[in-house]
N, C-alpha and C. Protein backbone atom coordinates (compact mmCIF):
# COMPACT_ATOMS: atom_id res chain seq x y z
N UNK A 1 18.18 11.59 27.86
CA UNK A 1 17.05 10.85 27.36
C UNK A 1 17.21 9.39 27.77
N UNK A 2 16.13 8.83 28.26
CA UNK A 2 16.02 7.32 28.47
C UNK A 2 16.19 6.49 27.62
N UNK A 3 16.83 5.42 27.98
CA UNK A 3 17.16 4.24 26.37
C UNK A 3 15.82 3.92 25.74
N UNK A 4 14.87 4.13 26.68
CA UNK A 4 13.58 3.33 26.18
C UNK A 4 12.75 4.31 25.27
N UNK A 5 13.02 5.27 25.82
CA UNK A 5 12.36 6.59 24.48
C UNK A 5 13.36 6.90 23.43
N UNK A 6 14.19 6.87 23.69
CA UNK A 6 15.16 6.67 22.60
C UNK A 6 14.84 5.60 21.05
N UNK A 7 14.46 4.58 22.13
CA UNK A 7 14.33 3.50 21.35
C UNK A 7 12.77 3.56 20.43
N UNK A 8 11.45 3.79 21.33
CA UNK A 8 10.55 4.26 20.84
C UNK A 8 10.80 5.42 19.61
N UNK A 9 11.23 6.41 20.00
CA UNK A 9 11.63 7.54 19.14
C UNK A 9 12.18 6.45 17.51
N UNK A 10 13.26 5.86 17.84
CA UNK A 10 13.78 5.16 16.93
C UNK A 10 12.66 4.39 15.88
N UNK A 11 11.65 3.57 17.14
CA UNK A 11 10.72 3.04 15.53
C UNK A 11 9.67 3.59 15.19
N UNK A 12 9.07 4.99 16.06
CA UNK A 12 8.58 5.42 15.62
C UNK A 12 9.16 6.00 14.42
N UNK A 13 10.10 6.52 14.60
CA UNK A 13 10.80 6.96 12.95
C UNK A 13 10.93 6.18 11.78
N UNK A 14 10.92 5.18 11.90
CA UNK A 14 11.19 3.81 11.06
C UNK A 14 9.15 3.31 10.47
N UNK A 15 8.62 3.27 11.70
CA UNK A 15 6.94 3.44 10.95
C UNK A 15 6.52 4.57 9.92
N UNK A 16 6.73 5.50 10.74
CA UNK A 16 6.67 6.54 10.12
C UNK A 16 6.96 6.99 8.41
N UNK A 17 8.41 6.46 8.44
CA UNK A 17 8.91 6.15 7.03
C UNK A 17 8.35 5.17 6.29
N UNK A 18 8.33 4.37 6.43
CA UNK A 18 7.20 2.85 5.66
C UNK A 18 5.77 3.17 5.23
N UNK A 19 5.35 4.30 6.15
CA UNK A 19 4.04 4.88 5.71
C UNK A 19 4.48 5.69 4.34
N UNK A 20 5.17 6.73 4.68
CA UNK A 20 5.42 7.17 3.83
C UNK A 20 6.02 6.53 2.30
N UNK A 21 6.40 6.03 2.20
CA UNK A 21 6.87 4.90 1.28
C UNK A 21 5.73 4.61 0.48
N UNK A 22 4.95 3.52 1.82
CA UNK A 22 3.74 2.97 0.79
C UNK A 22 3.26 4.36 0.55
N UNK A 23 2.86 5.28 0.75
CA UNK A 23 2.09 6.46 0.54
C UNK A 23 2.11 6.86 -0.97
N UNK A 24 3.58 6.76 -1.57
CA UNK A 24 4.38 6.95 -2.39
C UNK A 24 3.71 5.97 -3.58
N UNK A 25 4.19 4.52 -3.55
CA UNK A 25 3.91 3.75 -4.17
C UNK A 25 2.26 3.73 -4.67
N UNK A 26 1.31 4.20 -3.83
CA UNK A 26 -0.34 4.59 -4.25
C UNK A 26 -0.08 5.96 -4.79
N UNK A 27 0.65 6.61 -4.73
CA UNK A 27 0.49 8.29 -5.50
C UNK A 27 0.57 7.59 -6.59
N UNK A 28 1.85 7.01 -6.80
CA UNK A 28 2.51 6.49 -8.49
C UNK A 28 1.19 5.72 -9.07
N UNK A 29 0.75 4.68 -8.16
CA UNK A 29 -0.03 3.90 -8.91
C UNK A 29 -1.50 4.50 -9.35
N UNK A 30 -1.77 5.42 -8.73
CA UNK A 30 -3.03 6.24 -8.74
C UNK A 30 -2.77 7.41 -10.04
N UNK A 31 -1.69 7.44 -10.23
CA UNK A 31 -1.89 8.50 -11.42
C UNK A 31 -1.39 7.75 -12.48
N UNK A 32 -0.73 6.46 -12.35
CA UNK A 32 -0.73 5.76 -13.64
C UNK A 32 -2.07 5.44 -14.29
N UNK A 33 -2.67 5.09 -13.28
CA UNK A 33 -4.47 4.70 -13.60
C UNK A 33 -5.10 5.99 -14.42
N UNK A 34 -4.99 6.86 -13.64
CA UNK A 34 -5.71 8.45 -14.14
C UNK A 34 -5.19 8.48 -15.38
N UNK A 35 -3.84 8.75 -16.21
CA UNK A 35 -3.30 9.21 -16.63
C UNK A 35 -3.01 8.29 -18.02
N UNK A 36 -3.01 7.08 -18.16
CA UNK A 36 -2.76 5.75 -19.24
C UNK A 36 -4.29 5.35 -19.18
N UNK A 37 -4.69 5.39 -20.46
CA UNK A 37 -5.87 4.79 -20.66
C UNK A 37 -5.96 3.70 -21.41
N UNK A 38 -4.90 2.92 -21.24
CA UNK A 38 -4.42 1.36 -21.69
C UNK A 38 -4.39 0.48 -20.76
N UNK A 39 -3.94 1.07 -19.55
CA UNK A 39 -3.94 0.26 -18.36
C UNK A 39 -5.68 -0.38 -17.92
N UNK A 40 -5.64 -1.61 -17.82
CA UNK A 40 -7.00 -2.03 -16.91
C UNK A 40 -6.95 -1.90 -15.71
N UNK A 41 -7.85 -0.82 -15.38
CA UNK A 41 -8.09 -0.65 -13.96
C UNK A 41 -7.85 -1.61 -12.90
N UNK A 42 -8.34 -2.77 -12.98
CA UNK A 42 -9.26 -3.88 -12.23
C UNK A 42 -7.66 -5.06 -12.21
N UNK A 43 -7.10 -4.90 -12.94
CA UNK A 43 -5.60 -5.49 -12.93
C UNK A 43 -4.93 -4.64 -12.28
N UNK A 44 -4.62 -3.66 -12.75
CA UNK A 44 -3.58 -2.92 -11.96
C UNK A 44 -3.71 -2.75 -10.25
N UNK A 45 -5.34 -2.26 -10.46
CA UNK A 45 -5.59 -2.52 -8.72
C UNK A 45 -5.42 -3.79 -7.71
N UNK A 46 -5.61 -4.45 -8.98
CA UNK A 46 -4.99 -6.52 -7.94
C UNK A 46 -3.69 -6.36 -7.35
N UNK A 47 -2.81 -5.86 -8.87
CA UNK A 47 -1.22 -6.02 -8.57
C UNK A 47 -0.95 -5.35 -7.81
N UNK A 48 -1.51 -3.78 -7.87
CA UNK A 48 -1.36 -2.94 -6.34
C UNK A 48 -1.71 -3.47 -5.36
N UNK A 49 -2.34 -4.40 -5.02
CA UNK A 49 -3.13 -4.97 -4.30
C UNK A 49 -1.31 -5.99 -3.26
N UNK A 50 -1.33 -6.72 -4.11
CA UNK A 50 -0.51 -7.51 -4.17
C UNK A 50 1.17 -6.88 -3.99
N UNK A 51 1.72 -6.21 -4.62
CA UNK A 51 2.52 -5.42 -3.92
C UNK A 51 2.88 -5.05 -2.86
N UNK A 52 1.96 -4.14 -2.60
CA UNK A 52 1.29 -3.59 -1.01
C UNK A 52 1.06 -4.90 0.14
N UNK A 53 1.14 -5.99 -0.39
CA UNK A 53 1.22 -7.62 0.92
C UNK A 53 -0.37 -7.65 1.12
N UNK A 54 -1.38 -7.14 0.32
CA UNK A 54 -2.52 -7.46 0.65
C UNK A 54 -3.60 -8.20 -0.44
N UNK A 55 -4.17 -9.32 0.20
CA UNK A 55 -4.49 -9.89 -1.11
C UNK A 55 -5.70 -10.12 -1.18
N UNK A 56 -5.41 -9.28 -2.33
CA UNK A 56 -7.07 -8.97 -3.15
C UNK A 56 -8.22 -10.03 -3.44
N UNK A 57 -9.36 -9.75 -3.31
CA UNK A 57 -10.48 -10.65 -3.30
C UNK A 57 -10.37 -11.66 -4.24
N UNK A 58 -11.16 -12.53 -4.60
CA UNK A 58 -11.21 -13.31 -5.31
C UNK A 58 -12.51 -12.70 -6.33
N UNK A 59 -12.56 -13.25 -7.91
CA UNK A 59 -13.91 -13.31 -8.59
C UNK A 59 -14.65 -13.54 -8.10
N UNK A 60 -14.59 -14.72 -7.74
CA UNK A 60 -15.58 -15.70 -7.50
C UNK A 60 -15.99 -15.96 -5.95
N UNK A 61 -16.01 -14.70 -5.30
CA UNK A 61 -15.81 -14.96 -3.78
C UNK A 61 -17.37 -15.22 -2.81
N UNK A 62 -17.15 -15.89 -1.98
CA UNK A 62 -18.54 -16.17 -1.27
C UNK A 62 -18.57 -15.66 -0.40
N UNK A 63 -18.28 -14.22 -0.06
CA UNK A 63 -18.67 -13.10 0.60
C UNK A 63 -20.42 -13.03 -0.25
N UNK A 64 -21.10 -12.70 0.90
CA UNK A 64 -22.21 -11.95 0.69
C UNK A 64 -23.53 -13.48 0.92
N UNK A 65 -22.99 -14.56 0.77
CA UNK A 65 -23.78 -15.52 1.18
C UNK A 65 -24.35 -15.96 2.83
């Protein structure tokens, strides 16, 4: 095998896993939501939000103007 598919092979395995991971972390957070009816939706989805390195809208956002 070539070093260079080797190497591909290598992060493809390494993406691969990180998907899976986050995949993980939305199962958990998706059935905490379903499942606790104490939790606020609309929070928990920020912090998931935020977790996950992606950051969630604002209230007050000037989208749509």
């Amino acid at each position: 095998m070539l070093a260079r598919n080797a190497e591909a092979l290598y992060w493809i395995g390494r993406y691969v896993e990180r998907a899976d991971d986050t995949a993980r972390i939305l199962d958990v957070a998706v059935h905490q939501l379903l499942e606790d009816s104490s939790v606020d939706p609309d929070h928990a989805s920020r912090l998931l939000l935020r977790v996950l390195g992606i950051e969630p809208p604002t209230t007050n956002s000037t989208c749509g103007r």
